[in-house]
Protein backbone atom coordinates (compact mmCIF):
# COMPACT_ATOMS: atom_id res chain seq x y z
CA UNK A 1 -267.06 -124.46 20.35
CA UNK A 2 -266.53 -122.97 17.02
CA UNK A 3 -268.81 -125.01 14.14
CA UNK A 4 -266.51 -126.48 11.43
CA UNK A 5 -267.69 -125.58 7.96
CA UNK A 6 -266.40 -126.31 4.80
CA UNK A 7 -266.95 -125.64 1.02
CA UNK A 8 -268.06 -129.86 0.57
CA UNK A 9 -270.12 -129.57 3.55
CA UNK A 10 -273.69 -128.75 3.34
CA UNK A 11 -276.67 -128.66 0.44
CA UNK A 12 -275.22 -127.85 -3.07
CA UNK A 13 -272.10 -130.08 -2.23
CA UNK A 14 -272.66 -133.12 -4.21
CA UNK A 15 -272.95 -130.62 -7.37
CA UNK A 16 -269.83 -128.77 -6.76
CA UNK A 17 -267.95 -132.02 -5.97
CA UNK A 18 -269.10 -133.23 -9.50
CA UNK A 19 -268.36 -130.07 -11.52
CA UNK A 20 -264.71 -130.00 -9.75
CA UNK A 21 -264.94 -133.80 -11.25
CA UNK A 22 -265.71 -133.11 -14.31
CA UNK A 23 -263.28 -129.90 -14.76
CA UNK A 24 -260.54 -131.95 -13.32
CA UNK A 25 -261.48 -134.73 -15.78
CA UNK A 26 -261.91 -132.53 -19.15
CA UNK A 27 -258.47 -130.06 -17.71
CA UNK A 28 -256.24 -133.85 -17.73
CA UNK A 29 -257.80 -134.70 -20.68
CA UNK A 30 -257.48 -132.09 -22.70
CA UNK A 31 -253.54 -131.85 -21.76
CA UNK A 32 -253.56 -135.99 -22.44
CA UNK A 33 -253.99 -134.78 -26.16
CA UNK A 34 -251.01 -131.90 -26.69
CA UNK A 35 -247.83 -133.81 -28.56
CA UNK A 36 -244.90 -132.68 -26.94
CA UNK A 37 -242.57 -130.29 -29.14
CA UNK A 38 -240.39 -131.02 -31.63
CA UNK A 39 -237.53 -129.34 -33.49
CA UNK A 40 -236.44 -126.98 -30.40
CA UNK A 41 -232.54 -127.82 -30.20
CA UNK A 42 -231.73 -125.15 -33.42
CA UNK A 43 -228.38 -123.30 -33.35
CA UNK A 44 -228.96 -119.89 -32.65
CA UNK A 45 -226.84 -117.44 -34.69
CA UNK A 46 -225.38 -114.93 -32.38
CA UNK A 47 -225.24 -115.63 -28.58
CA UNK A 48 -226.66 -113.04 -25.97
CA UNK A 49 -224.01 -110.53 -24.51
CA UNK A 50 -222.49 -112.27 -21.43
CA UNK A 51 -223.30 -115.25 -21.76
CA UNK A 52 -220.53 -118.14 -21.80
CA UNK A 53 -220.54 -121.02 -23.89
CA UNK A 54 -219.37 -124.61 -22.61
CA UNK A 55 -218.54 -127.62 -23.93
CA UNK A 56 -221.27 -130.94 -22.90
CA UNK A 57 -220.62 -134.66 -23.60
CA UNK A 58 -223.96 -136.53 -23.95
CA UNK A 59 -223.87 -140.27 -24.57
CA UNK A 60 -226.91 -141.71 -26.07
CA UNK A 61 -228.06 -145.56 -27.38
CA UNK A 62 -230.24 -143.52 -29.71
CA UNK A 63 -229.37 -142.92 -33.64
CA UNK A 64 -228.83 -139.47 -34.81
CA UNK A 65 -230.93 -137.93 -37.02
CA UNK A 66 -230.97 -135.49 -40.26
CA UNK A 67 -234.14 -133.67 -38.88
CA UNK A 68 -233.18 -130.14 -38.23
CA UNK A 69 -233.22 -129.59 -33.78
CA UNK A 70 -233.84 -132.90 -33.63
CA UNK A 71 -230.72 -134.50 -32.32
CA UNK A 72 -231.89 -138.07 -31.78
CA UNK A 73 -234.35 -140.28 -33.27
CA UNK A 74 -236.28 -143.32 -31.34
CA UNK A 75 -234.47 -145.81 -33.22
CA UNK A 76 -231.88 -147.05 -31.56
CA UNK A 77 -228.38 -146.63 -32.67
CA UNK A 78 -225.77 -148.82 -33.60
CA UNK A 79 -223.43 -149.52 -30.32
C-alpha cells in the first residue's frame, strides 16, 4: 500500500492552515474595500475598423442622470 500524504497532514500543518486563513481573510478583505467603477459608459469618438454598430433597447425603473458615463442613477425614476 502506497502511504497517503498531504500538504495539511503532518507537523507544521496547523501553521500553514492558519497563514492560508489569514491570507484568505486579509485577500477578501482587502477586495471588500475597492468601490466598483464609475463613469465607464463614455462615447468614444471614432469606432475601431470593422466593427459594426447596433441599435439596443434597455428599459430601466431607474432615473437618468446628467453625470457624464453614468447612464442611470439609484433613484428611481418616474414610471
Amino acid at each position: 500500500m502506497i502511504p497517503f500524504r498531504t500538504a495539511w497532514a503532518g507537523p507544521g500543518s496547523l501553521p500553514r492552515a492558519l497563514a492560508l486563513g489569514l491570507l484568505l481573510f486579509l485577500g477578501l478583505g482587502v477586495q471588500a474595500c475597492a468601490t466598483a467603477p464609475s463613469g465607464v459608459l463614455l462615447p468614444i469618438t471614432t469606432p475601431h475598423p470593422g466593427v459594426q454598430e447596433i441599435s439596443m433597447l434597455v428599459y430601466s425603473t431607474r432615473a437618468p442622470t446628467e453625470a457624464p458615463g453614468v447612464v442611470y442613477s439609484g433613484k428611481r425614476g418616474n414610471t
